[in-house]
N, C-alpha and C. Protein backbone atom coordinates (compact mmCIF):
# COMPACT_ATOMS: atom_id res chain seq x y z
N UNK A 1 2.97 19.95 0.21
CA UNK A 1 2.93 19.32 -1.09
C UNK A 1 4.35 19.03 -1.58
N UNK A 2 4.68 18.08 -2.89
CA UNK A 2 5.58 17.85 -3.31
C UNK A 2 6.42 18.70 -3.68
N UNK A 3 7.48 18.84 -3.92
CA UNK A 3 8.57 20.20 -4.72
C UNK A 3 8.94 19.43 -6.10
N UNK A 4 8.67 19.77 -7.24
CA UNK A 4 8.94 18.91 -8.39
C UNK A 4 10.69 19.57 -8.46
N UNK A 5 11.65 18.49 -7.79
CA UNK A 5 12.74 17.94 -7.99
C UNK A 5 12.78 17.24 -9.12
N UNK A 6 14.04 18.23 -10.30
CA UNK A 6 13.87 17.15 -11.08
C UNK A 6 15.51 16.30 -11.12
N UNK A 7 15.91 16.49 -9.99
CA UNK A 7 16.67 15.64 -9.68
C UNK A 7 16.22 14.32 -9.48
N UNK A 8 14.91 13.80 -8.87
CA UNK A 8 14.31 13.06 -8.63
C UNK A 8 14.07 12.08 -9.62
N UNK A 9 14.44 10.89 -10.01
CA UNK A 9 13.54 10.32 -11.39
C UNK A 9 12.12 10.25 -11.41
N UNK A 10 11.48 10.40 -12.99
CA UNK A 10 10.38 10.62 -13.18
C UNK A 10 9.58 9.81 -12.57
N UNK A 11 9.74 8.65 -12.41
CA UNK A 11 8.87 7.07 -11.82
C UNK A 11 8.54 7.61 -9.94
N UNK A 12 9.65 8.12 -9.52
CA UNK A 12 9.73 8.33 -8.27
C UNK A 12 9.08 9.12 -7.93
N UNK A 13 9.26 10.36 -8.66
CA UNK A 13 8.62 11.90 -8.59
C UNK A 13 7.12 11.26 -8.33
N UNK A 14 6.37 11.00 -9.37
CA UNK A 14 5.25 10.42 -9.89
C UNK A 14 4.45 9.99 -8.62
N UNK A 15 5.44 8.65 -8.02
CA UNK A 15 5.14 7.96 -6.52
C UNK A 15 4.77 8.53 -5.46
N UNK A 16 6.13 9.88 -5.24
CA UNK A 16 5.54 11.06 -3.88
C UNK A 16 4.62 11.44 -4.47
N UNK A 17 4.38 12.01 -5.02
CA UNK A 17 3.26 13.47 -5.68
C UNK A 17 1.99 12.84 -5.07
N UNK A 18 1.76 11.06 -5.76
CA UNK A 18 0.19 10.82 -5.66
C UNK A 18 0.73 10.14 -3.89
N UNK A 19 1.73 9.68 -3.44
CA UNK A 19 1.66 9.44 -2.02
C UNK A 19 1.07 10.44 -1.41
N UNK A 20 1.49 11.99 -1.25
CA UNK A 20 0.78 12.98 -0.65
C UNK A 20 -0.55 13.11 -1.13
N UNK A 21 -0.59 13.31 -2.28
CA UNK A 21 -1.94 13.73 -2.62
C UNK A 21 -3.37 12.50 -2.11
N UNK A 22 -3.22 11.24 -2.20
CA UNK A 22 -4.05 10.14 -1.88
C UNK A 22 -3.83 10.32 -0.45
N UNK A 23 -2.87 10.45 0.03
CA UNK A 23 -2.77 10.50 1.79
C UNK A 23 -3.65 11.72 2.14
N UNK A 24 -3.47 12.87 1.64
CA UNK A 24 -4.22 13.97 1.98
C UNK A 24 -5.14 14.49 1.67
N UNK A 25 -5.79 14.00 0.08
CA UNK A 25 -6.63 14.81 -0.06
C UNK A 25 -7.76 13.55 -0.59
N UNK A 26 -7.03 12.10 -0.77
CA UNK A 26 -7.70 10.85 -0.70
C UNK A 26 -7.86 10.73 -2.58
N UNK A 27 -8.21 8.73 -2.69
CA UNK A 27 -7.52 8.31 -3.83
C UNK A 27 -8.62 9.27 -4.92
N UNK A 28 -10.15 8.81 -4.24
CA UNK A 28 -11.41 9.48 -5.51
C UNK A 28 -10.98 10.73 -6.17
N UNK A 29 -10.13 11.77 -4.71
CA UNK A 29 -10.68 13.38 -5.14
C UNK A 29 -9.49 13.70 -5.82
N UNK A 30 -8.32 12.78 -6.61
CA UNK A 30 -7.42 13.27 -6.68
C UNK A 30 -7.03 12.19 -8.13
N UNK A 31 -7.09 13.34 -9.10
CA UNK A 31 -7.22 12.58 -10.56
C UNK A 31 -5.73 12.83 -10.66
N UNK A 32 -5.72 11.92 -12.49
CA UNK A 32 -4.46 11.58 -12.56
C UNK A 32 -3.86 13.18 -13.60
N UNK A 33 -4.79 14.31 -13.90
CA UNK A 33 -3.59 15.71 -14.44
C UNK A 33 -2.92 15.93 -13.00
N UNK A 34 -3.93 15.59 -11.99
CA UNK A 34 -3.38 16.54 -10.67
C UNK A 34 -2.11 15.96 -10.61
N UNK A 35 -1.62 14.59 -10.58
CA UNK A 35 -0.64 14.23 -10.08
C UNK A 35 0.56 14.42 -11.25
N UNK A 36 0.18 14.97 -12.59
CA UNK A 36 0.91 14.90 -13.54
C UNK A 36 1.27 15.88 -13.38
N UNK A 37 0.26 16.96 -13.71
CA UNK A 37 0.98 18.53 -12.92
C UNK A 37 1.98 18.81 -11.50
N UNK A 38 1.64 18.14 -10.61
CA UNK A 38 2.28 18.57 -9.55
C UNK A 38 3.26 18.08 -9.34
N UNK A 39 3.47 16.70 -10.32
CA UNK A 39 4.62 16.04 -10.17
C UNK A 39 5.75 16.58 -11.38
N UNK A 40 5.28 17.31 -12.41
CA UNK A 40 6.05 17.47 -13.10
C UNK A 40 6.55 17.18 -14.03
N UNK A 41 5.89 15.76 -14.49
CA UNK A 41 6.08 15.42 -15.81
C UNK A 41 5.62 15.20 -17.03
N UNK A 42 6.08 14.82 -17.45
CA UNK A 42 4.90 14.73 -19.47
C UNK A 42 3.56 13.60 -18.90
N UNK A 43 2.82 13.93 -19.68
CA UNK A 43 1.64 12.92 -19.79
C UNK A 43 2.13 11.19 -19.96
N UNK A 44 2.95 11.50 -21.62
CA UNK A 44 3.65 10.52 -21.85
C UNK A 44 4.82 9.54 -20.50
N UNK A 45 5.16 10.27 -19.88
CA UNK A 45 6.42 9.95 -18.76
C UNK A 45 5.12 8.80 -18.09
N UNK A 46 4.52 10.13 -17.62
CA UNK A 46 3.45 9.18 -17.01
C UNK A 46 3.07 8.20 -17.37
N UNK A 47 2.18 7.55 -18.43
CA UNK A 47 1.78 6.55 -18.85
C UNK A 47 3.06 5.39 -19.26
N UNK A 48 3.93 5.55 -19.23
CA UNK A 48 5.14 5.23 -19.41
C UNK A 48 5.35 4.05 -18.46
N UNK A 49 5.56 4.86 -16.87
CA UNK A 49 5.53 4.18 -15.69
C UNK A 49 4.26 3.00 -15.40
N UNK A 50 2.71 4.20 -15.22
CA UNK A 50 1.63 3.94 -14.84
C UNK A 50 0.39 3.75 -15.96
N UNK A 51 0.04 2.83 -15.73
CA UNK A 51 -1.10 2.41 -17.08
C UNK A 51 -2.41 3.11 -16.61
N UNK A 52 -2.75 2.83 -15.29
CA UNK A 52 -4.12 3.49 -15.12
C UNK A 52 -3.86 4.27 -13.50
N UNK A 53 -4.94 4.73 -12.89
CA UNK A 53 -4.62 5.40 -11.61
C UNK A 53 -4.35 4.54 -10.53
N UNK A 54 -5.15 3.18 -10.96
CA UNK A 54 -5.30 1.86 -10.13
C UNK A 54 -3.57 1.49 -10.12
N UNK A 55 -3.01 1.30 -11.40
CA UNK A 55 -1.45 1.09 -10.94
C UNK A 55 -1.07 1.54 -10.41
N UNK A 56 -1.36 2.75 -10.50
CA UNK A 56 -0.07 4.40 -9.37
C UNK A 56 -0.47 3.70 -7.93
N UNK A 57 -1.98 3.99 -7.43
CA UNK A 57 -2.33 3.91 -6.44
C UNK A 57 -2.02 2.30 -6.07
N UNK A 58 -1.46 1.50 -5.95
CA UNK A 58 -0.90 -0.13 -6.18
C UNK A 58 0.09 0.14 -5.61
N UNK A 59 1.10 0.97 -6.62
CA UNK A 59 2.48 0.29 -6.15
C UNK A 59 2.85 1.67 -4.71
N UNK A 60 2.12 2.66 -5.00
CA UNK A 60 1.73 3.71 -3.59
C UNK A 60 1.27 2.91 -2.38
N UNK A 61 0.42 2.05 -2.42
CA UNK A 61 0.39 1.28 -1.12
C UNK A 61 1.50 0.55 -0.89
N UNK A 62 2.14 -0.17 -2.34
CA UNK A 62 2.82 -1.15 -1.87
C UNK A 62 3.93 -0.24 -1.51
N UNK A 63 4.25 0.58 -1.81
CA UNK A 63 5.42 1.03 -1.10
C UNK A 63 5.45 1.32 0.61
N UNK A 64 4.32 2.20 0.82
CA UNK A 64 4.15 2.38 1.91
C UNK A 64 3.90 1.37 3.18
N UNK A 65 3.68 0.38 2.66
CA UNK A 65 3.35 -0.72 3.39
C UNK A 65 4.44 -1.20 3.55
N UNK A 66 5.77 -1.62 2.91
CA UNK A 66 6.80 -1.81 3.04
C UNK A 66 7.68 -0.75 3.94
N UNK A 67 7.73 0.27 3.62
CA UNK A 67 8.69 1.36 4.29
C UNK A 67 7.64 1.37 6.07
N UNK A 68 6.30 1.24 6.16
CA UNK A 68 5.77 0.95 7.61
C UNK A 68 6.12 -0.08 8.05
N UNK A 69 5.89 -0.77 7.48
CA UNK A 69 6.55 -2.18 8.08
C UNK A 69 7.97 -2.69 8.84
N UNK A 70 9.29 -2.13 7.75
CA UNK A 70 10.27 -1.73 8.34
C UNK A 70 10.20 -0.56 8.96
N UNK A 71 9.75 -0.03 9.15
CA UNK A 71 9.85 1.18 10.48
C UNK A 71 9.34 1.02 11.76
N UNK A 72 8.01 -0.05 11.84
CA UNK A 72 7.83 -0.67 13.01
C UNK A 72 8.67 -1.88 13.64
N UNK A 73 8.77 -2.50 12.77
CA UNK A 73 9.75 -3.69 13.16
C UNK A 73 11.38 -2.94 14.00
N UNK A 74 11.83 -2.20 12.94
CA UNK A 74 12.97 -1.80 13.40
C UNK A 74 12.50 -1.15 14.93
N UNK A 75 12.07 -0.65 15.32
CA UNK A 75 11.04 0.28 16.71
C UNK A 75 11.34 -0.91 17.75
N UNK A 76 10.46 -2.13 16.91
CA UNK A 76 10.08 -2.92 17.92
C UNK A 76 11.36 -3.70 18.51
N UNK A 77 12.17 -4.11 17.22
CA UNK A 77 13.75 -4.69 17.57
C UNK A 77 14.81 -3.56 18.45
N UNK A 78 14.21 -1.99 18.66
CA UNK A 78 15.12 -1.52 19.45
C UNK A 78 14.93 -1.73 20.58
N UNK A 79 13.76 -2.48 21.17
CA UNK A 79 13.82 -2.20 22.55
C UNK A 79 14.26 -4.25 23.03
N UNK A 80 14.29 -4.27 24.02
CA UNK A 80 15.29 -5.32 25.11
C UNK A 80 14.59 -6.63 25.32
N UNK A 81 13.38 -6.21 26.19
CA UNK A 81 12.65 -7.40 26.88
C UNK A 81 11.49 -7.23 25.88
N UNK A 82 11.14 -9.16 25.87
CA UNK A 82 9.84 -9.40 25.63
C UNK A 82 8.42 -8.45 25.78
N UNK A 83 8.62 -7.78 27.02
CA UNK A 83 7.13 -7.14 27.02
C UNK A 83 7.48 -5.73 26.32
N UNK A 84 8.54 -5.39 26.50
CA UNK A 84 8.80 -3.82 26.09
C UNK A 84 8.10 -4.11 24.52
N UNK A 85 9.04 -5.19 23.48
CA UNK A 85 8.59 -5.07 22.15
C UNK A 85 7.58 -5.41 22.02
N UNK A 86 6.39 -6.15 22.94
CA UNK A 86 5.38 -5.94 22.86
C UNK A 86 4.39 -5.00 23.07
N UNK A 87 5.08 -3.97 23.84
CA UNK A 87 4.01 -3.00 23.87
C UNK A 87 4.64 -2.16 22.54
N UNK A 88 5.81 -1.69 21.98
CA UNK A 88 6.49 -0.68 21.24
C UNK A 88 5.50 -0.90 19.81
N UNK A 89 4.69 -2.01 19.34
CA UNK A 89 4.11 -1.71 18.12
C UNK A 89 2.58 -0.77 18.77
N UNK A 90 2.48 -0.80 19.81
CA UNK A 90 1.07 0.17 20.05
C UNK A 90 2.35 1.58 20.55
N UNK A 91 3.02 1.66 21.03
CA UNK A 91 3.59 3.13 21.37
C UNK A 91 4.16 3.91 19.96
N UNK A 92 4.62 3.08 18.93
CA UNK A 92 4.40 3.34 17.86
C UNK A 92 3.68 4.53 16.95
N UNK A 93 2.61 4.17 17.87
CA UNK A 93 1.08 4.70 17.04
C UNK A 93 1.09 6.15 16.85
N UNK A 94 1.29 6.88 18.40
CA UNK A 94 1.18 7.93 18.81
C UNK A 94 1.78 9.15 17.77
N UNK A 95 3.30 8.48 17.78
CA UNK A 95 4.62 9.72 17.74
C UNK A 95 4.36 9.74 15.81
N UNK A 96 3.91 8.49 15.11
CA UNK A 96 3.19 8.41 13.87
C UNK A 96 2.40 8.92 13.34
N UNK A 97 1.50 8.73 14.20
CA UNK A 97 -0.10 10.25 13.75
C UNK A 97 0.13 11.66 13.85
N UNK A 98 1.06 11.58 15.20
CA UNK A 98 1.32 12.92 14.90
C UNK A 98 2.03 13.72 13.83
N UNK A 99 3.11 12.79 13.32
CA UNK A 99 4.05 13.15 12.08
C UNK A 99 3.37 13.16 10.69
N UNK A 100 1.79 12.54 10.85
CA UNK A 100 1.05 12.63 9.81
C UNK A 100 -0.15 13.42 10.33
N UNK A 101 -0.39 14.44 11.02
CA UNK A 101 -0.80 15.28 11.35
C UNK A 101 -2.58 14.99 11.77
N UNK A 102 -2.50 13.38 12.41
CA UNK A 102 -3.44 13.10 12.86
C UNK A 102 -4.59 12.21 11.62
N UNK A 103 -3.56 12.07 10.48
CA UNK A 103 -4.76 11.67 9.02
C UNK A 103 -4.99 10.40 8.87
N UNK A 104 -4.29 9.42 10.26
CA UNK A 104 -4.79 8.17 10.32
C UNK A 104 -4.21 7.22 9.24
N UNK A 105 -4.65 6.07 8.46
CA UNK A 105 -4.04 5.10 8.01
C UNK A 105 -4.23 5.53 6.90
N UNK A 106 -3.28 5.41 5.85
CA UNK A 106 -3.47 4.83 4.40
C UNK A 106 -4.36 4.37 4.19
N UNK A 107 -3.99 2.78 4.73
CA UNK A 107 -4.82 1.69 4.65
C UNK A 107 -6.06 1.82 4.51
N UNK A 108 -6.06 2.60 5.57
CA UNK A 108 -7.81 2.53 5.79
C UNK A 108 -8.44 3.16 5.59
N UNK A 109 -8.06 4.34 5.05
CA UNK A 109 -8.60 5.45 4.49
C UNK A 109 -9.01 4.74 2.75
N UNK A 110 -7.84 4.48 2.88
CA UNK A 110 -7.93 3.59 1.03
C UNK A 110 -9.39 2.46 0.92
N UNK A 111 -9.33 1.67 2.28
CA UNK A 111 -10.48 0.55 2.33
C UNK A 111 -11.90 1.16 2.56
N UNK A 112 -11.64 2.73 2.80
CA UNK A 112 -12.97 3.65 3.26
C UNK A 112 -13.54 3.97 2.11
N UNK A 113 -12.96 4.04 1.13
CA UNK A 113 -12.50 4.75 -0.38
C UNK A 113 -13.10 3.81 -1.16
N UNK A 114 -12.43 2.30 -1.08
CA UNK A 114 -13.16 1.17 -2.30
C UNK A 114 -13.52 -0.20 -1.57
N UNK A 115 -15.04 -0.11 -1.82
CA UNK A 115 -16.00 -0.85 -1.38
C UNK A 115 -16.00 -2.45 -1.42
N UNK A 116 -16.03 -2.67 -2.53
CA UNK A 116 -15.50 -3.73 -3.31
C UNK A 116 -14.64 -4.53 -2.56
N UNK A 117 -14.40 -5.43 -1.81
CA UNK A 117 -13.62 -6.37 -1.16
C UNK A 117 -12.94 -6.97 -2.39
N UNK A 118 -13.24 -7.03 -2.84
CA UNK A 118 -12.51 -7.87 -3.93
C UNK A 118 -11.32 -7.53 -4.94
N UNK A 119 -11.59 -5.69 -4.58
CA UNK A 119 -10.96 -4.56 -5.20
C UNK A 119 -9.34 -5.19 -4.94
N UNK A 120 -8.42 -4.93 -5.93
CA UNK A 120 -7.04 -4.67 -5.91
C UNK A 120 -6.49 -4.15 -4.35
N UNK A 121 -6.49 -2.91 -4.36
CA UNK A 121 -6.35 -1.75 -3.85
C UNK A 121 -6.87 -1.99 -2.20
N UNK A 122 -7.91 -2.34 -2.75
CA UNK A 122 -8.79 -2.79 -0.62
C UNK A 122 -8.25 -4.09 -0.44
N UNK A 123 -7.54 -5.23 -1.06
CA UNK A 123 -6.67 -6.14 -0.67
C UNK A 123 -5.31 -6.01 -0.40
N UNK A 124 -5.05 -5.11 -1.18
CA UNK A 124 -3.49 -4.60 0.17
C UNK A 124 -3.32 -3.80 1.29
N UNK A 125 -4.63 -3.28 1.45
CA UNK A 125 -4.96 -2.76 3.11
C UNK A 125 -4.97 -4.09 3.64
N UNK A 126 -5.35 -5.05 3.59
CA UNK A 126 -5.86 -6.17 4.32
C UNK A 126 -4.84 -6.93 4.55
N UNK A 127 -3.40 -6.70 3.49
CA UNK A 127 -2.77 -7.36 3.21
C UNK A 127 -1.47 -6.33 4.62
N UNK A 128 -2.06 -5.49 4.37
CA UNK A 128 -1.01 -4.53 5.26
C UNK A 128 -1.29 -5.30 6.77
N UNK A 129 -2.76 -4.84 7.07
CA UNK A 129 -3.20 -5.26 8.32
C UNK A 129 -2.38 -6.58 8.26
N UNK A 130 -2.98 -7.50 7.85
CA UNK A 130 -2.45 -8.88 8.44
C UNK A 130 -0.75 -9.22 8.20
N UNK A 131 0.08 -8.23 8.19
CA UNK A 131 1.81 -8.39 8.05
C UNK A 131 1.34 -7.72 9.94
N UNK A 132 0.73 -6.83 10.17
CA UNK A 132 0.69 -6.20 11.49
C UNK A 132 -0.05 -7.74 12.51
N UNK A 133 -0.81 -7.93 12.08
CA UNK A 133 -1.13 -9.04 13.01
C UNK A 133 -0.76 -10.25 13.16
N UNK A 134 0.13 -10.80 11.94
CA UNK A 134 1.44 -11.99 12.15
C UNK A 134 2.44 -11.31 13.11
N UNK A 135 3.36 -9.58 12.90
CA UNK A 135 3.95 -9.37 14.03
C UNK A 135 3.44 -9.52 15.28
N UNK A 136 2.36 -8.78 15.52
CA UNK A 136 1.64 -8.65 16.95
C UNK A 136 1.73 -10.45 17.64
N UNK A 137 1.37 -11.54 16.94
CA UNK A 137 1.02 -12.40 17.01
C UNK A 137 2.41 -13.27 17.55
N UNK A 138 3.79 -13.01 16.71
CA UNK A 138 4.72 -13.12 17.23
C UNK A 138 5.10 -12.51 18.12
N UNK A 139 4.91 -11.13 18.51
CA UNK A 139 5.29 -10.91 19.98
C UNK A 139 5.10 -11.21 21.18
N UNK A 140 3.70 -11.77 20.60
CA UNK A 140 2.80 -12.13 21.93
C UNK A 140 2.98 -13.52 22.29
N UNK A 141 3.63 -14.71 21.20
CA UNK A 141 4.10 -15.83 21.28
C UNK A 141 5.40 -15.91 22.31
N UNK A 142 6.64 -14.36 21.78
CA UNK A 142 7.74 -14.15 22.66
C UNK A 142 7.47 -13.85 23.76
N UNK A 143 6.60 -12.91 24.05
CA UNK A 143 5.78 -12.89 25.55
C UNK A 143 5.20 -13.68 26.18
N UNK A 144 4.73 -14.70 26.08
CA UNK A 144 3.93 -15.88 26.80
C UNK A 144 5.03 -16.70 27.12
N UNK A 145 6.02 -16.91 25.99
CA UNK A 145 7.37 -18.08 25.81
C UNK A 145 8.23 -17.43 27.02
N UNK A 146 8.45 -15.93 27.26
CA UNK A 146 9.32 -15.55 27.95
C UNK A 146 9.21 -15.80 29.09
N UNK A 147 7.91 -15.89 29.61
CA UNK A 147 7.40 -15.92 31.30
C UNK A 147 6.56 -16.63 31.30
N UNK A 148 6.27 -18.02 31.29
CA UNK A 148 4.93 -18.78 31.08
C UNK A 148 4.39 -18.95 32.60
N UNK A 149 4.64 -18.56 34.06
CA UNK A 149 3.94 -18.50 34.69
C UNK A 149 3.19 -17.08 34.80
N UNK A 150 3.68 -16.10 34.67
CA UNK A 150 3.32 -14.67 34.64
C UNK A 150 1.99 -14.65 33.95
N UNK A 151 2.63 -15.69 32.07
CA UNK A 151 1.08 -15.53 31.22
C UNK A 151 0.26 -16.98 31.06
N UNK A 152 0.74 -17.70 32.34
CA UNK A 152 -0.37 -18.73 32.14
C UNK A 152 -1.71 -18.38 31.93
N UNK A 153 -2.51 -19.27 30.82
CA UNK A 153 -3.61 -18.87 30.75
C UNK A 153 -4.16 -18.29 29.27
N UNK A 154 -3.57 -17.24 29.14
CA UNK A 154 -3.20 -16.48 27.63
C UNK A 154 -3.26 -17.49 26.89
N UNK A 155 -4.01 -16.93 25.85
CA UNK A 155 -3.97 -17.71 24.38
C UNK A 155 -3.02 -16.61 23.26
N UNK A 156 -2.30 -17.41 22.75
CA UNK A 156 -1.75 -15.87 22.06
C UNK A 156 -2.37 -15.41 20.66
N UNK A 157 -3.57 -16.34 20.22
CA UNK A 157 -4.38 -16.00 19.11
C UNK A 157 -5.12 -14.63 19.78
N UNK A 158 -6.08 -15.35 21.04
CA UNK A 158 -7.05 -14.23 21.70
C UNK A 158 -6.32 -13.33 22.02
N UNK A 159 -4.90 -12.95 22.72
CA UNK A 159 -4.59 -11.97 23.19
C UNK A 159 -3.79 -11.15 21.70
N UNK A 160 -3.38 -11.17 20.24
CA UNK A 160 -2.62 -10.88 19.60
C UNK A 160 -4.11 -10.46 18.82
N UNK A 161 -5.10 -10.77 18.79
CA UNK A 161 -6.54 -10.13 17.98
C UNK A 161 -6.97 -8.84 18.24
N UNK A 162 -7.19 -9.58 20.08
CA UNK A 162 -7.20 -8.11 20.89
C UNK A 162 -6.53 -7.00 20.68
N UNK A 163 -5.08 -7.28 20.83
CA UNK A 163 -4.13 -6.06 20.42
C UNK A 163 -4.68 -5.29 19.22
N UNK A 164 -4.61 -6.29 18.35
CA UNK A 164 -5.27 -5.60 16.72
C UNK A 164 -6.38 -5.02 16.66
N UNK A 165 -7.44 -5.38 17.77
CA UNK A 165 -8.34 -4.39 17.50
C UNK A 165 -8.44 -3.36 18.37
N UNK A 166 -7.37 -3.33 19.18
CA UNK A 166 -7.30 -1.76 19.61
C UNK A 166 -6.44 -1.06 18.98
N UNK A 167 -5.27 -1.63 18.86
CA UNK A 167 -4.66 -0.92 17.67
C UNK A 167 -4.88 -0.31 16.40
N UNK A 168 -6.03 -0.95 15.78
CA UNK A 168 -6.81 -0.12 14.77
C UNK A 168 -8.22 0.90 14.91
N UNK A 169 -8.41 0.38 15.96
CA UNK A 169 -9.67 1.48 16.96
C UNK A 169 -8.67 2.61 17.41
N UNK A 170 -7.49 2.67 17.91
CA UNK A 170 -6.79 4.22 18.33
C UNK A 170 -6.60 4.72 16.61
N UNK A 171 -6.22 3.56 16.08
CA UNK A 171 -5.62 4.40 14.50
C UNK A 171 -7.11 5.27 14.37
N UNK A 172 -8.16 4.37 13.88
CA UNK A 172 -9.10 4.84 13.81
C UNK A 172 -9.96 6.10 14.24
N UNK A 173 -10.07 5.78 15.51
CA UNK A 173 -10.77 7.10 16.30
C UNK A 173 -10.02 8.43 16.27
N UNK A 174 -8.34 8.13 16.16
CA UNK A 174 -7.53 9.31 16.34
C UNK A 174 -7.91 10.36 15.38
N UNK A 175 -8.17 9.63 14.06
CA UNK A 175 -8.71 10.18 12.65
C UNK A 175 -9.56 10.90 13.14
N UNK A 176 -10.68 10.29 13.63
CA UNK A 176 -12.16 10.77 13.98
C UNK A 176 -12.15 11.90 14.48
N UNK A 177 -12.07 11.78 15.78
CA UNK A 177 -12.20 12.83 16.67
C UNK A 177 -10.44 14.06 16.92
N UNK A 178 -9.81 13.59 15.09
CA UNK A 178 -8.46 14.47 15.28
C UNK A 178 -8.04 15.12 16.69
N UNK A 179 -7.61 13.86 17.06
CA UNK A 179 -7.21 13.62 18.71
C UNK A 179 -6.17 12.88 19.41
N UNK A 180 -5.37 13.02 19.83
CA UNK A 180 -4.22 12.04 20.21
C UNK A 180 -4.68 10.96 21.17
N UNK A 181 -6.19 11.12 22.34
CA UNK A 181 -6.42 10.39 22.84
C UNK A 181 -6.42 9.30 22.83
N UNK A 182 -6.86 9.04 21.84
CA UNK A 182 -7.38 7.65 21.47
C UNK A 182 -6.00 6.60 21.16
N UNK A 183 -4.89 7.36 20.83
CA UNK A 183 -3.64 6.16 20.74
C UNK A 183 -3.14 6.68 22.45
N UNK A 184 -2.83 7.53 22.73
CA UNK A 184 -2.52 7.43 24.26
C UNK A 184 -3.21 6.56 24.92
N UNK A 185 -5.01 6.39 25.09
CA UNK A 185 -5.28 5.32 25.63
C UNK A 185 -5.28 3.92 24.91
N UNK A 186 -5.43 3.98 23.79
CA UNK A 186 -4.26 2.17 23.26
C UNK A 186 -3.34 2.07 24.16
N UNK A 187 -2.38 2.05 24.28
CA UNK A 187 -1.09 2.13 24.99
C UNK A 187 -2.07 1.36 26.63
N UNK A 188 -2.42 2.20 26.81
CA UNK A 188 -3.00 1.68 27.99
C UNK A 188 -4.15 0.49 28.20
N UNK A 189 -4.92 0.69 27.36
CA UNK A 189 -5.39 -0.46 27.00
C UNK A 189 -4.95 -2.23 26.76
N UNK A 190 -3.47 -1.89 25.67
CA UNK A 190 -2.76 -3.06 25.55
C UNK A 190 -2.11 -3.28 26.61
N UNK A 191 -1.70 -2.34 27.60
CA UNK A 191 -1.06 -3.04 29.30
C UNK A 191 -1.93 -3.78 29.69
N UNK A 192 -3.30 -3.10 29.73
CA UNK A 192 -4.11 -4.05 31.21
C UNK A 192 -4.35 -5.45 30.07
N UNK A 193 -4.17 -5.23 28.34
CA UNK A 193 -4.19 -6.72 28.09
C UNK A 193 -3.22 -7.58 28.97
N UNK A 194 -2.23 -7.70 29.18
CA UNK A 194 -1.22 -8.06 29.57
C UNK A 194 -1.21 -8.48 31.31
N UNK A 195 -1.41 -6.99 32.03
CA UNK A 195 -1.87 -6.22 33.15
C UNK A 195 -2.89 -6.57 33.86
N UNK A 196 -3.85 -7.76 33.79
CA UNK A 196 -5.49 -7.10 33.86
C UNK A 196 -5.63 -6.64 35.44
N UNK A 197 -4.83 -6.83 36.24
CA UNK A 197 -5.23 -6.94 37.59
C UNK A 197 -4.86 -5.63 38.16
């Protein structure tokens, strides 16, 4: 849990507190004293920042979606060749879940959470996903561009979908069956995309 730092500014404090708490214990089961208490500040501070729980939980995705975003990208820009950064957003996955102790996506935990398509909140999961599947989509453009006899054939819509839906089936299942399998075999999965033979 959080350490109420009050070195921390109040707006910020506010941000971790319900980041952990919605990541871990999810957005329904986790009202807004909990996050006032644990974060440490006045009621007033609070409402100050955040008008309702729907704001907190808003700019909590939007943050996180940003700070994932640059953290994959940067991943993917460390490595050399075309195929390497194409596989590095699924190798990604692994060393991630584990640092979140197997609890799977935000995202999707959040879109598990509110039903409503139309919802705020379940449109920046969607909004997350598809920043992941414009990258995927560009890699797979740099991969086809890099070697076009290797990927004659390849469509890079069909093959950059594919990716995405294994990539969210390991996110997914890893949750499930609190298991690393399921992103170890992603990884493998997105080769023989590539691989099939």
């Amino acid at each position: 849990m959080i350490k109420k730092d009050k070195n921390i500014a109040p707006r910020e404090r506010i941000l971790e507190t319900a980041a952990d708490l919605f990541f871990h214990k999810g957005f329904r089961a986790t009202g807004i004293n909990e996050v006032i208490a644990t974060s440490g500040v006045a009621k007033a501070t609070f409402y100050n920042h955040f008008r309702t729980k729907d704001d907190l939980c808003l700019a909590y995705l939007r943050d996180r979606n940003t700070s994932e975003y640059e953290a994959i990208t940067a991943f993917v820009h460390d490595h050399d060749t075309p195929v390497e950064r194409f596989m590095a957003v699924m190798k990604s996955v692994q060393p991630w879940l584990e640092a979140n102790n197997l609890r799977g996506c935000a995202f999707l935990n959040m879109v598990a959470e509110v039903p409503d398509p139309k919802n705020t909140l379940r449109r920046e999961g969607l909004h997350h996903y598809e920043s992941l599947r414009k990258l995927i989509r560009t890699l797979t453009e740099d991969l086809i561009i890099s070697d076009t006899q290797s990927y004659e054939g390849f469509e890079v819509q069909v093959l950059a979908d594919d990716y995405m839906l294994i990539l969210g089936g390991a996110i997914a299942m890893t949750e499930i069956y609190h298991d690393i399998w399921p992103a170890i075999q992603g990884v493998k999965l997105v080769e023989r995309l590539i691989n099939p033979g």
